[in-house]
C-alpha atoms as a PDB file:
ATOM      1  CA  UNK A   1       0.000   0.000   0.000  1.00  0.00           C
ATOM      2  CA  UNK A   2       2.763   2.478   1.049  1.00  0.00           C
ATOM      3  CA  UNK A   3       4.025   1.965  -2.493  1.00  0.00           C
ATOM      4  CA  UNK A   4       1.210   2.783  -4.031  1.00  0.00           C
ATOM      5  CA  UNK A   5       0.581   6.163  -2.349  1.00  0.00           C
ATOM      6  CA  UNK A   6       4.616   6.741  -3.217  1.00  0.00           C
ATOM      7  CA  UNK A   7       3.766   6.446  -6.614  1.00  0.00           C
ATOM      8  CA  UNK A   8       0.707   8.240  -6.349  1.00  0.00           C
ATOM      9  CA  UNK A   9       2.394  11.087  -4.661  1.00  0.00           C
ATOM     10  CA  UNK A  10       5.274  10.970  -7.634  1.00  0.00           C
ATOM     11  CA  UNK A  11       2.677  11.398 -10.263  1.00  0.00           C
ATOM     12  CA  UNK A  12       0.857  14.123  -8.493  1.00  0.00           C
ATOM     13  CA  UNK A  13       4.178  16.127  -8.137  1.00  0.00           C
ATOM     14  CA  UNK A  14       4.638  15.767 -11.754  1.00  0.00           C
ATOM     15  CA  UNK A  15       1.673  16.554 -13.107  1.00  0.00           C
ATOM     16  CA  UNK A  16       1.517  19.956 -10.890  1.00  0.00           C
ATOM     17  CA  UNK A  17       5.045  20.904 -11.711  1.00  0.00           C
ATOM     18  CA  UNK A  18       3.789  20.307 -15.707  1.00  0.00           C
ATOM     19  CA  UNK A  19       0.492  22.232 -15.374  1.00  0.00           C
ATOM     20  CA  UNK A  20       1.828  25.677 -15.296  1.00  0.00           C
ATOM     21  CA  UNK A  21       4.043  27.624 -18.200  1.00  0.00           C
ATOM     22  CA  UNK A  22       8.217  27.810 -17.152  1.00  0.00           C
ATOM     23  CA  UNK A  23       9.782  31.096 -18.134  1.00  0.00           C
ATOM     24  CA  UNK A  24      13.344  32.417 -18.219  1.00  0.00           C
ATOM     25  CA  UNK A  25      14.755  35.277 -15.782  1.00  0.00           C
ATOM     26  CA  UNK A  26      13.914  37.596 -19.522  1.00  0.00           C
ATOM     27  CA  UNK A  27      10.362  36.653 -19.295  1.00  0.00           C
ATOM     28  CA  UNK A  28      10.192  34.642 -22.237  1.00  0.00           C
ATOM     29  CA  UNK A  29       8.979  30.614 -22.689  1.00  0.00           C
ATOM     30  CA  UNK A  30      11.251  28.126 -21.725  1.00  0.00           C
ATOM     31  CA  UNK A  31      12.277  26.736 -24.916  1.00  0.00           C
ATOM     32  CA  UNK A  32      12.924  23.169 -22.784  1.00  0.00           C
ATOM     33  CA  UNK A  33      10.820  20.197 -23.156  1.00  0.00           C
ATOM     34  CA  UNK A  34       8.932  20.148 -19.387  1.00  0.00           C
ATOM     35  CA  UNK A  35       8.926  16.529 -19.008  1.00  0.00           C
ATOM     36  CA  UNK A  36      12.852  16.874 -19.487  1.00  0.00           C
ATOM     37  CA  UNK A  37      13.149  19.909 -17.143  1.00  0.00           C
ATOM     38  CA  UNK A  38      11.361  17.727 -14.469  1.00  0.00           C
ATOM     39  CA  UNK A  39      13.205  14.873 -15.122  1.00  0.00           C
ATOM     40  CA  UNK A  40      16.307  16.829 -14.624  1.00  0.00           C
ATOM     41  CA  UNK A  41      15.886  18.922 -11.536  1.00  0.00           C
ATOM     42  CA  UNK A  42      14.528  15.555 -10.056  1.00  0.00           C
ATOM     43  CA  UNK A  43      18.219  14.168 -10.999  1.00  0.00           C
ATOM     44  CA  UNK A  44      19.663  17.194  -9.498  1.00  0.00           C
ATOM     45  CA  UNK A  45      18.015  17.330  -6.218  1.00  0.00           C
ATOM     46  CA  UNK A  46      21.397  19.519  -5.246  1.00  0.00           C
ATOM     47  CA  UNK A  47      21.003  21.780  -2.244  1.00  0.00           C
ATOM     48  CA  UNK A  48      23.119  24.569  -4.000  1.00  0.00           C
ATOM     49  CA  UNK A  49      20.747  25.113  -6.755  1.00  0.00           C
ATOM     50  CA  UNK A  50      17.548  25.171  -4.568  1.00  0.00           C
ATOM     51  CA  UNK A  51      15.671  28.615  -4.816  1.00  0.00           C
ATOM     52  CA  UNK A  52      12.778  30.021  -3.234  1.00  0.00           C
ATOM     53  CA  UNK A  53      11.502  31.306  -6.568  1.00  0.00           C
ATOM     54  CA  UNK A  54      12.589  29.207  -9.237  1.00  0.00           C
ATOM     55  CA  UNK A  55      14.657  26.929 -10.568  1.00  0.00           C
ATOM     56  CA  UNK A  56      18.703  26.902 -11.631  1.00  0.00           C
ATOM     57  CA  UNK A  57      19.435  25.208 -15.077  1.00  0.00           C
ATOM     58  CA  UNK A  58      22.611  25.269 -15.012  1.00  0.00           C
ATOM     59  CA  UNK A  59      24.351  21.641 -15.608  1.00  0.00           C
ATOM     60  CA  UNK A  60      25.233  19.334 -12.676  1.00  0.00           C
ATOM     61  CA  UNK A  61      29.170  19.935 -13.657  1.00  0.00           C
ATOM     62  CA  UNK A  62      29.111  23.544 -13.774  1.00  0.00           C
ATOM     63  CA  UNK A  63      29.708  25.572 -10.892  1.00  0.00           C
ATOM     64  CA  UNK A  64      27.963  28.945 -10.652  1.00  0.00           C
ATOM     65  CA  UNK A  65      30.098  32.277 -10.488  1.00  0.00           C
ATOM     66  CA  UNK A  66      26.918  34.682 -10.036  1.00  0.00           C
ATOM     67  CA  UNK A  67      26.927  34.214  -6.351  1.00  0.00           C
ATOM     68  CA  UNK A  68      23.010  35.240  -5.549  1.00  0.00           C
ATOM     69  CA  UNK A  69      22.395  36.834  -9.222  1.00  0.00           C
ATOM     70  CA  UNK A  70      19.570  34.677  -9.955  1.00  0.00           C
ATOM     71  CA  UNK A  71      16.843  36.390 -11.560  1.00  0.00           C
ATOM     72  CA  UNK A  72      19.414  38.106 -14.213  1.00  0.00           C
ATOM     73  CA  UNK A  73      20.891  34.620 -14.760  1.00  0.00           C
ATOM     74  CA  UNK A  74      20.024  32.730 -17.869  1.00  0.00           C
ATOM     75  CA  UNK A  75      19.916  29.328 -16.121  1.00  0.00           C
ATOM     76  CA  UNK A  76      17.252  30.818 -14.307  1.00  0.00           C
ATOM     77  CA  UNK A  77      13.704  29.845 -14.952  1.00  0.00           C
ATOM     78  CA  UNK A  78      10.368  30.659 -12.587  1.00  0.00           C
ATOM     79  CA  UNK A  79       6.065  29.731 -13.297  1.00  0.00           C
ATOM     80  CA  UNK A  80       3.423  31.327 -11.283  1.00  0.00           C
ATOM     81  CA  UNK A  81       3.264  29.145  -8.429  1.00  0.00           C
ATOM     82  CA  UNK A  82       6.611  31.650  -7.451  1.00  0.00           C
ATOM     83  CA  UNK A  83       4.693  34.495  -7.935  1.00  0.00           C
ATOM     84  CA  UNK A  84       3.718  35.288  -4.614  1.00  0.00           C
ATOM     85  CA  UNK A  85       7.859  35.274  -3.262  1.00  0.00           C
ATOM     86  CA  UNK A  86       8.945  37.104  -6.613  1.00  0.00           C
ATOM     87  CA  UNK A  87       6.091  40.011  -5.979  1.00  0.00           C
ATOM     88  CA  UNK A  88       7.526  39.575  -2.699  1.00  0.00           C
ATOM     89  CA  UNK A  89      11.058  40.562  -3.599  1.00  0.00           C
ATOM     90  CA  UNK A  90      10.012  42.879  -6.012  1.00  0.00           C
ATOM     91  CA  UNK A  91       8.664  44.942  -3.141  1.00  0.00           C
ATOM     92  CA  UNK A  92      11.461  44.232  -1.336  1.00  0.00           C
ATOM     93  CA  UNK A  93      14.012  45.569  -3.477  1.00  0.00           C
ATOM     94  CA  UNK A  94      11.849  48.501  -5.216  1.00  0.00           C
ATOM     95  CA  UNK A  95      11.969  49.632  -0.989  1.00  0.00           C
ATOM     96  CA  UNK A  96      15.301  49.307  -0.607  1.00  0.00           C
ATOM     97  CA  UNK A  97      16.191  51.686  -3.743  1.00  0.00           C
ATOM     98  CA  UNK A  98      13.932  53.974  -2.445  1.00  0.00           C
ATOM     99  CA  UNK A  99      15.912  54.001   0.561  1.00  0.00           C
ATOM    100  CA  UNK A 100      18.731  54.212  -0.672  1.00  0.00           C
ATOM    101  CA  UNK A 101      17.655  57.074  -3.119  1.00  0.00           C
ATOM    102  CA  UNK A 102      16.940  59.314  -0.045  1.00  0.00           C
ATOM    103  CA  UNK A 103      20.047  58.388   1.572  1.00  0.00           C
ATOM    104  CA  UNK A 104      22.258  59.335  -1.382  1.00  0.00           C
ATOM    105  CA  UNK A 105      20.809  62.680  -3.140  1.00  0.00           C
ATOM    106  CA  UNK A 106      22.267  63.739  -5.749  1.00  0.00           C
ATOM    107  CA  UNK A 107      22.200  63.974  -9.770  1.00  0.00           C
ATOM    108  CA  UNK A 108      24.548  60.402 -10.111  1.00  0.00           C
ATOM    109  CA  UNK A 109      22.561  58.110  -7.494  1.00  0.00           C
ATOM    110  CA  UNK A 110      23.491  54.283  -7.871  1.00  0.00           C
ATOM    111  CA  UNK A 111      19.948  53.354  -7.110  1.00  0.00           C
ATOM    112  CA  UNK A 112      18.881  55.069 -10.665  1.00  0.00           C
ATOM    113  CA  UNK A 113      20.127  52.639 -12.451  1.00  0.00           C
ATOM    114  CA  UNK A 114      18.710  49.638 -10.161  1.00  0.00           C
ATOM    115  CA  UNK A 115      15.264  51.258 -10.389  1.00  0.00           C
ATOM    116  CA  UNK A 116      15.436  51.381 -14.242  1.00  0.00           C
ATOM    117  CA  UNK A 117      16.616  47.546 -14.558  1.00  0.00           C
ATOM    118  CA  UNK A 118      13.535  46.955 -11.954  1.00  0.00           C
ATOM    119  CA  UNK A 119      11.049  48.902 -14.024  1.00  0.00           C
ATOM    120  CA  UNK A 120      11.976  46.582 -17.156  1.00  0.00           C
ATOM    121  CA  UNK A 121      11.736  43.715 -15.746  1.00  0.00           C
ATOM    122  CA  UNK A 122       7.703  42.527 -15.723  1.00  0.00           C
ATOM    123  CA  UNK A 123       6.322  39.850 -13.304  1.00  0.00           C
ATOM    124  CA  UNK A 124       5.712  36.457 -15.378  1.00  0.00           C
ATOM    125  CA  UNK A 125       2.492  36.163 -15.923  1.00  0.00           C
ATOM    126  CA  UNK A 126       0.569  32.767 -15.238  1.00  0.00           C
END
């Protein structure tokens, strides 16, 4: 019995992780085949590529050199079961610019540029 409800369990997973649309950190369709995706990150259950808001592509042998970069990283790919924590972050961060805007007057703020890279980026839509 216990095997059945593992498989059971294993084909639910599947089938929710298949039901919603994968995009890239640009905002664009995952040009991936989702049955492969899943079957890879199941492979790769690696605790350095675990995200609260996605998923990192980037091959088993490959070691990452953008440190916390994600969401500008082409490896990178969300769906809108993350939207929640990305609208999350967005807040987040579009806060801390502000912040940082009022702590740093001036006609060459830092926080300019952040707030223009912010403004282009769109949620994904579901």
């Amino acid at each position: 019995m216990t095997m059945e409800y593992a498989e059971t369990l294993a084909a639910t997973h599947e089938a929710e992780f298949l039901r919603y649309r994968k995009v890239t950190a640009e905002g664009r369709d995952l040009q991936t085949d989702l049955r492969d995706l899943y079957d890879m990150l199941e492979l790769d259950k690696r605790t350095d590529r675990i995200l609260p808001n996605g998923w990192c592509l980037l091959p088993p042998r490959q070691v990452c050199e953008k440190g916390n970069a994600c969401l500008t990283c082409e490896k990178f790919t969300t769906d809108a079961t993350f939207l929640p924590e990305l609208q999350i972050q967005r807040q987040r961060t579009e806060q801390l610019i502000t912040e940082r805007q009022q702590a740093f007057p001036g006609p060459h703020r830092p926080a300019d540029g952040c707030r223009q890279r912010l403004a282009r980026r769109a949620a994904p839509s579901a």
